[in-house]
Protein backbone atom coordinates (compact mmCIF):
# COMPACT_ATOMS: atom_id res chain seq x y z
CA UNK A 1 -32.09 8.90 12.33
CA UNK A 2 -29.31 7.72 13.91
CA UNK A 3 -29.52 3.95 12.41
CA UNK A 4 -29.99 5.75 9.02
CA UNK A 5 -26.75 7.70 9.67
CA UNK A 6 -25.11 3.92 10.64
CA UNK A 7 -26.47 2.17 7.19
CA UNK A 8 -24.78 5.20 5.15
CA UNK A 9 -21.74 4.62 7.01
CA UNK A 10 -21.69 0.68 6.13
CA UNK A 11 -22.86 1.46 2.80
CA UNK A 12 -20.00 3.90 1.76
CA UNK A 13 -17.26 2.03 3.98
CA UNK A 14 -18.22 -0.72 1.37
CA UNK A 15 -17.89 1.65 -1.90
CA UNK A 16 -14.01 3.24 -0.26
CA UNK A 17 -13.30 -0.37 0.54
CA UNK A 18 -13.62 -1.88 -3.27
CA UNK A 19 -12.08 1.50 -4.52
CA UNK A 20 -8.90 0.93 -2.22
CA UNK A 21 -8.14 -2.53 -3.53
CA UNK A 22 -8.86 -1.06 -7.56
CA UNK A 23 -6.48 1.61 -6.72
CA UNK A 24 -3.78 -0.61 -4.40
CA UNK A 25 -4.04 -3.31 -7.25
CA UNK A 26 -3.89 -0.42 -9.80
CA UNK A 27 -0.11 1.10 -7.91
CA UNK A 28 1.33 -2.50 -7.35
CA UNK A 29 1.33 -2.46 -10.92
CA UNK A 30 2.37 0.42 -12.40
CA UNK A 31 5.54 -0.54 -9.92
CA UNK A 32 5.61 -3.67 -11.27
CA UNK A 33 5.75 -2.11 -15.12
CA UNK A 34 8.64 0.30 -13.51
CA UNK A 35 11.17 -1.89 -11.90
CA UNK A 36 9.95 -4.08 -15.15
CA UNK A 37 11.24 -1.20 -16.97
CA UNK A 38 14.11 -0.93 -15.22
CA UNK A 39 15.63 -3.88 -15.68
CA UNK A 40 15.20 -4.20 -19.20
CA UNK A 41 16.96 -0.71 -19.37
CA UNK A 42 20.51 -0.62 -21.08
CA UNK A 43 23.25 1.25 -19.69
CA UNK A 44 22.00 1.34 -16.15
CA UNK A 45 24.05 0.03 -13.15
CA UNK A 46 23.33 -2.13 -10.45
CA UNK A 47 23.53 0.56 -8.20
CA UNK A 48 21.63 3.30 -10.86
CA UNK A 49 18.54 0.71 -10.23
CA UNK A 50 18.90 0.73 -6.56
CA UNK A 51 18.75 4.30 -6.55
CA UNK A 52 15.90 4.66 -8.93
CA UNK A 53 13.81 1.91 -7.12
CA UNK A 54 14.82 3.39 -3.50
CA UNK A 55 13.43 7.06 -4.91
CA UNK A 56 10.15 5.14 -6.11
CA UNK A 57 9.42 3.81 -3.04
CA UNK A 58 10.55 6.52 -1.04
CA UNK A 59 8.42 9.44 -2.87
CA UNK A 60 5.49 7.22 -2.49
CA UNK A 61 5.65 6.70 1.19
CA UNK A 62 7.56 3.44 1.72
CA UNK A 63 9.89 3.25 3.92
CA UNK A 64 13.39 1.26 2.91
CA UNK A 65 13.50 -1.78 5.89
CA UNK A 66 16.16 -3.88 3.56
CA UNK A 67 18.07 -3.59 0.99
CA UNK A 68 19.87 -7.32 0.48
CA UNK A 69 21.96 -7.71 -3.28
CA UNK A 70 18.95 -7.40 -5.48
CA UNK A 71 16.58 -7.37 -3.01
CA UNK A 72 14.67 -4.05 -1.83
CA UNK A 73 12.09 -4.28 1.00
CA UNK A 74 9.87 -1.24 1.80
CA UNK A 75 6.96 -0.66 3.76
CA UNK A 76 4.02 1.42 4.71
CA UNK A 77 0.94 1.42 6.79
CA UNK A 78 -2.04 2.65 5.12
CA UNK A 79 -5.10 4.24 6.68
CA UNK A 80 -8.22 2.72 5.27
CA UNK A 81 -10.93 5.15 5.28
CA UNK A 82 -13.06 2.47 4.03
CA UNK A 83 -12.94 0.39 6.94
CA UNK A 84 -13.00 3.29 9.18
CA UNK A 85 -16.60 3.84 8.53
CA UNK A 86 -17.43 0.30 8.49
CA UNK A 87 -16.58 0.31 11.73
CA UNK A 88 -18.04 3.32 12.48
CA UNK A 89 -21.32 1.75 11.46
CA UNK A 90 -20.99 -0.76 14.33
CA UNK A 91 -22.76 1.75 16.41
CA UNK A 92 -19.92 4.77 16.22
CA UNK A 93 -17.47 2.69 18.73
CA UNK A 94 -16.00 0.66 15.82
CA UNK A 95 -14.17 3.64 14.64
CA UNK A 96 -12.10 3.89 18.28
CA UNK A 97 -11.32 -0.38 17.67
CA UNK A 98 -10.03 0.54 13.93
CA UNK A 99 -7.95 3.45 14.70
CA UNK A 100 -6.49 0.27 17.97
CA UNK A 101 -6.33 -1.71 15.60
CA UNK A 102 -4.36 0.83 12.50
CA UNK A 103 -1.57 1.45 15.22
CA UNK A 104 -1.35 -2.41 16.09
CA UNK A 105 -1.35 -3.59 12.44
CA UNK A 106 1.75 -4.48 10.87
CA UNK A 107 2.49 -2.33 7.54
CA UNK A 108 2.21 -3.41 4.25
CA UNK A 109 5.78 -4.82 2.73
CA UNK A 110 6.43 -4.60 -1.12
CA UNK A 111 9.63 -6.59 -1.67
CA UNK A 112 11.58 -5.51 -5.55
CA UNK A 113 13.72 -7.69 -7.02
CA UNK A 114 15.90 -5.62 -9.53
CA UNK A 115 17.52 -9.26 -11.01
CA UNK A 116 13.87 -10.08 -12.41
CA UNK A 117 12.58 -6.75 -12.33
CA UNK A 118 9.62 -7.99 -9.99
CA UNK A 119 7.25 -6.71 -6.96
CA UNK A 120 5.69 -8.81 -4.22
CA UNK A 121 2.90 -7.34 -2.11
């Protein structure tokens, strides 16, 4: 029973896993077709886009770590429920190792440049 409970684990940490990266891939660019937008805005300042970018990243979690001329850095960690129960498949200890390793990890940086009105992951 308890293997059976493990393979359903592995099996839907693989299903969350592939629907995280659709839906990450999915956000990167809809802020990509933002800043995009942006940009090609008329009648906005400098500063109007630093503000607007700085509220997009902000109501979706980021936090601001640099802002340098054109340049916006912001960052988040993300849980991954996905590969939380792939490692909880590894006989239930895995899930203790991810949550080690979620604090350890390094968040995820999305860099905007408001000159080109471009994201980098």
């Amino acid at each position: 029973m308890t293997l059976l409970f493990l393979l359903i684990a592995a099996a839907a940490g693989v299903v969350v896993l592939v629907y995280e990266k659709r839906q990450r891939d999915e956000n990167l660019q809809k802020f990509q077709n933002y800043v995009a937008g942006l940009v090609n805005t008329e009648g906005l300042t400098g500063q109007e886009r630093l503000k607007s970018v700085i509220e997009l990243f902000g109501s979706n979690g980021y936090k601001i770590e640099e802002i340098e001329g054109d340049l916006v850095t912001a960052s988040r960690r993300e849980f991954s429920v996905g590969a939380a129960l792939l490692w909880l498949s590894a006989a239930g200890v895995g899930l203790i190792i991810y949550l080690i390793y979620y604090f350890l990890k390094k968040p995820e940086k999305m860099v905007a440049d408001l000159q080109k009105g471009t994201i980098r992951a």
